[in-house]
C-alpha atoms as a PDB file:
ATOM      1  CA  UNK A   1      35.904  30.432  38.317  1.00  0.00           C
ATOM      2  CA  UNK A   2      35.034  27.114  39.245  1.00  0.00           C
ATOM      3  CA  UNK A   3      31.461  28.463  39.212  1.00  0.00           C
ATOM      4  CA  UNK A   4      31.663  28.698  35.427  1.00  0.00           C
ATOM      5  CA  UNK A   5      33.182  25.663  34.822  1.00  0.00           C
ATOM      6  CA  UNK A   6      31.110  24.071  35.888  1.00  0.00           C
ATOM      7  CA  UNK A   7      28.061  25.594  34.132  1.00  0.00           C
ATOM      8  CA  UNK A   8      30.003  25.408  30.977  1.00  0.00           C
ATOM      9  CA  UNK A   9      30.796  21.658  31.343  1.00  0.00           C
ATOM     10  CA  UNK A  10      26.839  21.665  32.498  1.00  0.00           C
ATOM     11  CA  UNK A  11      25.774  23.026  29.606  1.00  0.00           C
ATOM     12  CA  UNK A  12      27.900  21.156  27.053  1.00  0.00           C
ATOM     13  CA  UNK A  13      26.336  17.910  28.523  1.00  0.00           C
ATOM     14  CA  UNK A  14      22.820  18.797  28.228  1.00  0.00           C
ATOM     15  CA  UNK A  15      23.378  20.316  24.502  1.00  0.00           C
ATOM     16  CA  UNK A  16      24.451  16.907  23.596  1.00  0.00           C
ATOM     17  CA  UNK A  17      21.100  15.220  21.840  1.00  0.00           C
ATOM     18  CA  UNK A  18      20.892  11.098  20.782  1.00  0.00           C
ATOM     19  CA  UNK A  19      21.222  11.370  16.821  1.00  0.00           C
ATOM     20  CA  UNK A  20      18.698   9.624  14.742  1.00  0.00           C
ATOM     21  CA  UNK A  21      20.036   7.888  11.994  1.00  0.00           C
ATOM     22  CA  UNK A  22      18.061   6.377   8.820  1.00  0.00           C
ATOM     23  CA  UNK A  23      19.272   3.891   6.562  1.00  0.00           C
ATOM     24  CA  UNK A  24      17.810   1.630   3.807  1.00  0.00           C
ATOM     25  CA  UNK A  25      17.431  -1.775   4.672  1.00  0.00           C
ATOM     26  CA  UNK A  26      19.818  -3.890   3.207  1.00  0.00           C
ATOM     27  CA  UNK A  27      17.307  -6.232   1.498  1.00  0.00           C
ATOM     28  CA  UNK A  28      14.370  -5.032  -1.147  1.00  0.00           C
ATOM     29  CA  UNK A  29      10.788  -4.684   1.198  1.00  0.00           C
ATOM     30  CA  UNK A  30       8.511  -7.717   0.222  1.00  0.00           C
ATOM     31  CA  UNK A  31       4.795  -7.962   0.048  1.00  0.00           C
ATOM     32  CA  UNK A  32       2.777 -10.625  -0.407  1.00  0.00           C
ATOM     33  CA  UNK A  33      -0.687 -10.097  -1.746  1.00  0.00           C
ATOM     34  CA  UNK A  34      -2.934 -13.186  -2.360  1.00  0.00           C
ATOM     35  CA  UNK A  35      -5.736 -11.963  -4.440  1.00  0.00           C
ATOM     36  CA  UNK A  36      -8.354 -13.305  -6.169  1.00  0.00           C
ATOM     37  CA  UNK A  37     -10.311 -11.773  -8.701  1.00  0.00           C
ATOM     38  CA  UNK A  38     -13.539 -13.157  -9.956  1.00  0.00           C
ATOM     39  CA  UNK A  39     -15.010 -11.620 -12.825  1.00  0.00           C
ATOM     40  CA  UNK A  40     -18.929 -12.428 -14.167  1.00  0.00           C
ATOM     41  CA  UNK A  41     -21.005 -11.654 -16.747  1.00  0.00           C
ATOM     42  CA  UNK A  42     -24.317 -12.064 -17.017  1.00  0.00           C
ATOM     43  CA  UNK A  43     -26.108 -11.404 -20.318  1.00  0.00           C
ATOM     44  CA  UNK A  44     -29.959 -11.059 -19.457  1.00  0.00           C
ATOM     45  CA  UNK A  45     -31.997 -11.535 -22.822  1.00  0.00           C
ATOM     46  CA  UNK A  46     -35.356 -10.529 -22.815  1.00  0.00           C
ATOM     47  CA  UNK A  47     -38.137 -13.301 -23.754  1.00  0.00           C
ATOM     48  CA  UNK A  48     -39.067 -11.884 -27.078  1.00  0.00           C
ATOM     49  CA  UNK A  49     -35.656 -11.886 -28.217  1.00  0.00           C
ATOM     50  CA  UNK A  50     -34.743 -15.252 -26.767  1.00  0.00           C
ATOM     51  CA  UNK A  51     -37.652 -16.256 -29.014  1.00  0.00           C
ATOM     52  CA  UNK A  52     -36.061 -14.722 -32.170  1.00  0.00           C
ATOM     53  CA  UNK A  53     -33.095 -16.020 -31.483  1.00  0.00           C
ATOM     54  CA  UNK A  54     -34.133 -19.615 -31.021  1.00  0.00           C
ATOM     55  CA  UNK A  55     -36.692 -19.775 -33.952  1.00  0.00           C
ATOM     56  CA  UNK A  56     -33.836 -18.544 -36.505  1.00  0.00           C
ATOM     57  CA  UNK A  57     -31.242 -20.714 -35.759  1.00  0.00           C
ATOM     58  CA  UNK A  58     -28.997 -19.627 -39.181  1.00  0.00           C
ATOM     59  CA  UNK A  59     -28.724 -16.055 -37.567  1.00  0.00           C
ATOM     60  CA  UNK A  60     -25.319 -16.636 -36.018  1.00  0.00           C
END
């Protein structure tokens, strides 16, 4: 009898598992992003047209 006990009281101690618990942090999650953002344009005017463009100087 004590035999069983025993294994029962064994038993009962090894079914007994940590518990994982997850909570939301209590304040809001923060990044910081430092980015910089370059932006270029390059307009590439052929010669001809260059040409056109500074002979008629009432086009635009």
């Amino acid at each position: 009898m004590k035999g069983i006990i025993t294994a029962m009281l064994l038993m009962t101690l090894l079914g007994c598992a940590p518990k994982v618990k997850l909570e939301a942090p209590d304040k809001p999650i923060r990044i910081d992003m430092n980015v910089k953002i370059d932006h270029e344009v390059r307009v590439k005017v052929e010669k001809d047209v260059e040409n056109v463009l500074s002979k008629e100087k009432g086009l635009f």
